[in-house]
Protein backbone atom coordinates (compact mmCIF):
# COMPACT_ATOMS: atom_id res chain seq x y z
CA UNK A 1 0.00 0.00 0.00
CA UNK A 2 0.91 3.63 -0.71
CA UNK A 3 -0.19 7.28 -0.18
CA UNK A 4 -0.08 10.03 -2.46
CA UNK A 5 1.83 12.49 -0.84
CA UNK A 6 -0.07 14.76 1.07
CA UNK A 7 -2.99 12.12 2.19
CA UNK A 8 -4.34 12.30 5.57
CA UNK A 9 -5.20 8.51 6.97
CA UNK A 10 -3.88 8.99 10.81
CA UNK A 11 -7.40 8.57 11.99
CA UNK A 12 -9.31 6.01 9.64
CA UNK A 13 -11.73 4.36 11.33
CA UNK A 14 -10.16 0.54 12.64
CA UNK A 15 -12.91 -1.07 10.36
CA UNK A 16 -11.07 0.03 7.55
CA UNK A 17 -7.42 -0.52 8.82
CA UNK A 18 -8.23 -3.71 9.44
CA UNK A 19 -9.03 -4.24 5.49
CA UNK A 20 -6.16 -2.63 4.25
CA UNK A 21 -3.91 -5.20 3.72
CA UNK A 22 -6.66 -7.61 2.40
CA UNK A 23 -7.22 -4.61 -0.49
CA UNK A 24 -3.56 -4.51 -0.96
CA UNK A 25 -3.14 -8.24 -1.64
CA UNK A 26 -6.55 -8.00 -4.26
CA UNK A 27 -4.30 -5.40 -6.48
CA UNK A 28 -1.15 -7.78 -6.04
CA UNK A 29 -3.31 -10.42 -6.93
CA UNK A 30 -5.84 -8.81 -10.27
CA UNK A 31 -3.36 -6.26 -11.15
CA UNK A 32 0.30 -7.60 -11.07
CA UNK A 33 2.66 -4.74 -10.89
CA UNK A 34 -0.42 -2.15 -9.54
CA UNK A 35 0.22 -0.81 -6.60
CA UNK A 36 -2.86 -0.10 -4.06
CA UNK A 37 -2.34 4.02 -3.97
CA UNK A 38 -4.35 5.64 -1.89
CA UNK A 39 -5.23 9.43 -2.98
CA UNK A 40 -7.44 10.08 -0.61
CA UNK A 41 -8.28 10.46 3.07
CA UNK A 42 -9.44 13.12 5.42
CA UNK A 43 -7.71 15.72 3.06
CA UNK A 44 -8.92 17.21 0.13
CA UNK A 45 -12.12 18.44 -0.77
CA UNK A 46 -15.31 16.63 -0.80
CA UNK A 47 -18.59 17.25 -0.69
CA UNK A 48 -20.44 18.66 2.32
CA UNK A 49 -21.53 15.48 3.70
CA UNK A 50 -19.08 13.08 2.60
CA UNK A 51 -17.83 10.02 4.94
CA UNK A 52 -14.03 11.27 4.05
CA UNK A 53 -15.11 13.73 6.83
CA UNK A 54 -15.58 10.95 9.20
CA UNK A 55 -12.78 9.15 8.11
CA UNK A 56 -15.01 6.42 6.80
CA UNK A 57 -14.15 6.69 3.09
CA UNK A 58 -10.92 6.58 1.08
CA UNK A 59 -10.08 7.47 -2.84
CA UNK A 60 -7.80 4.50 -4.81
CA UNK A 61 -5.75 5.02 -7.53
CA UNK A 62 -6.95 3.35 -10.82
CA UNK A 63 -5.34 5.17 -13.46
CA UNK A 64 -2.91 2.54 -13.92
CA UNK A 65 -5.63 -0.13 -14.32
CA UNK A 66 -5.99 -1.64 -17.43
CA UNK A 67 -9.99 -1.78 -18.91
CA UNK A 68 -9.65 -5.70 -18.00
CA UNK A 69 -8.12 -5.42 -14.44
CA UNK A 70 -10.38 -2.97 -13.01
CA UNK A 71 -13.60 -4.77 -13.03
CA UNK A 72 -12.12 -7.74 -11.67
CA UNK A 73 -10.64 -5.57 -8.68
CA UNK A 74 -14.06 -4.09 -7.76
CA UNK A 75 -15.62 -7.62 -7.96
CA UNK A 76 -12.55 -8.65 -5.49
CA UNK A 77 -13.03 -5.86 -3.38
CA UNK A 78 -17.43 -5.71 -3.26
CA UNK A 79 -16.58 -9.80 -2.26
CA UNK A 80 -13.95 -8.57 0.86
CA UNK A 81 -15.62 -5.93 1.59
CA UNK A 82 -19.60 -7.02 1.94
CA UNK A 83 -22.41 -4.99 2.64
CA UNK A 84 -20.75 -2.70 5.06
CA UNK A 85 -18.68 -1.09 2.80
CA UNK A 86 -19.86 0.62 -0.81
CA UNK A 87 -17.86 1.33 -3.42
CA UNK A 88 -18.18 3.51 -6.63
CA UNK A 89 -16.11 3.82 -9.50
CA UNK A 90 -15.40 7.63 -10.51
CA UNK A 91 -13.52 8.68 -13.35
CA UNK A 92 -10.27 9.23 -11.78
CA UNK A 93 -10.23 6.88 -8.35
CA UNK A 94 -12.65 4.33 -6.88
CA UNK A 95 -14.03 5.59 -4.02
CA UNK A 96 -14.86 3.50 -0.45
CA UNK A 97 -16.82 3.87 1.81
CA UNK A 98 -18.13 2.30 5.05
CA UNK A 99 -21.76 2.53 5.86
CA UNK A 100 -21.74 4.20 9.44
């Protein structure tokens, strides 16, 4: 796992630090040579009443993706991750969140 430089994770919530390395080993595992980037935290900008806020949501890289890997790695991570977690697929990053 890495962080873009600048993101603020000091105080995601435990049900997600638990998951981390589980999400790490889904890009080692779909995505050879992928790393699991974080871009997203606490910091940035979101909107008003966005779970980043409540440090229930983090942004991951998919940019270096290819169209084939990055369905299988949301399939991976909906599996992990159940229903307490959502996950949406932006343009730019997939976005996670835990339903709180």
């Amino acid at each position: 796992m890495k962080l873009k430089t600048g993101v603020d994770v000091r105080f995601l919530r435990q049900e997600f630090v638990a998951v981390l390395p589980n999400i790490d080993g889904i890009f080692h595992h779909r995505a050879p040579g992928v790393d699991f980037v974080i871009t997203a935290g606490l910091d940035g900008t979101h909107r008003h009443n966005s779970k980043h806020y409540k440090n229930a949501a983090i942004d991951v890289r998919r940019r270096d993706l290819t169209a084939d890997q990055l369905p299988l790695v949301v399939e991976d991570l909906r599996k992990l991750l159940g229903d307490d977690f959502d996950i949406v697929i932006e343009p730019t990053h997939i976005h996670i969140e835990l339903d709180i």
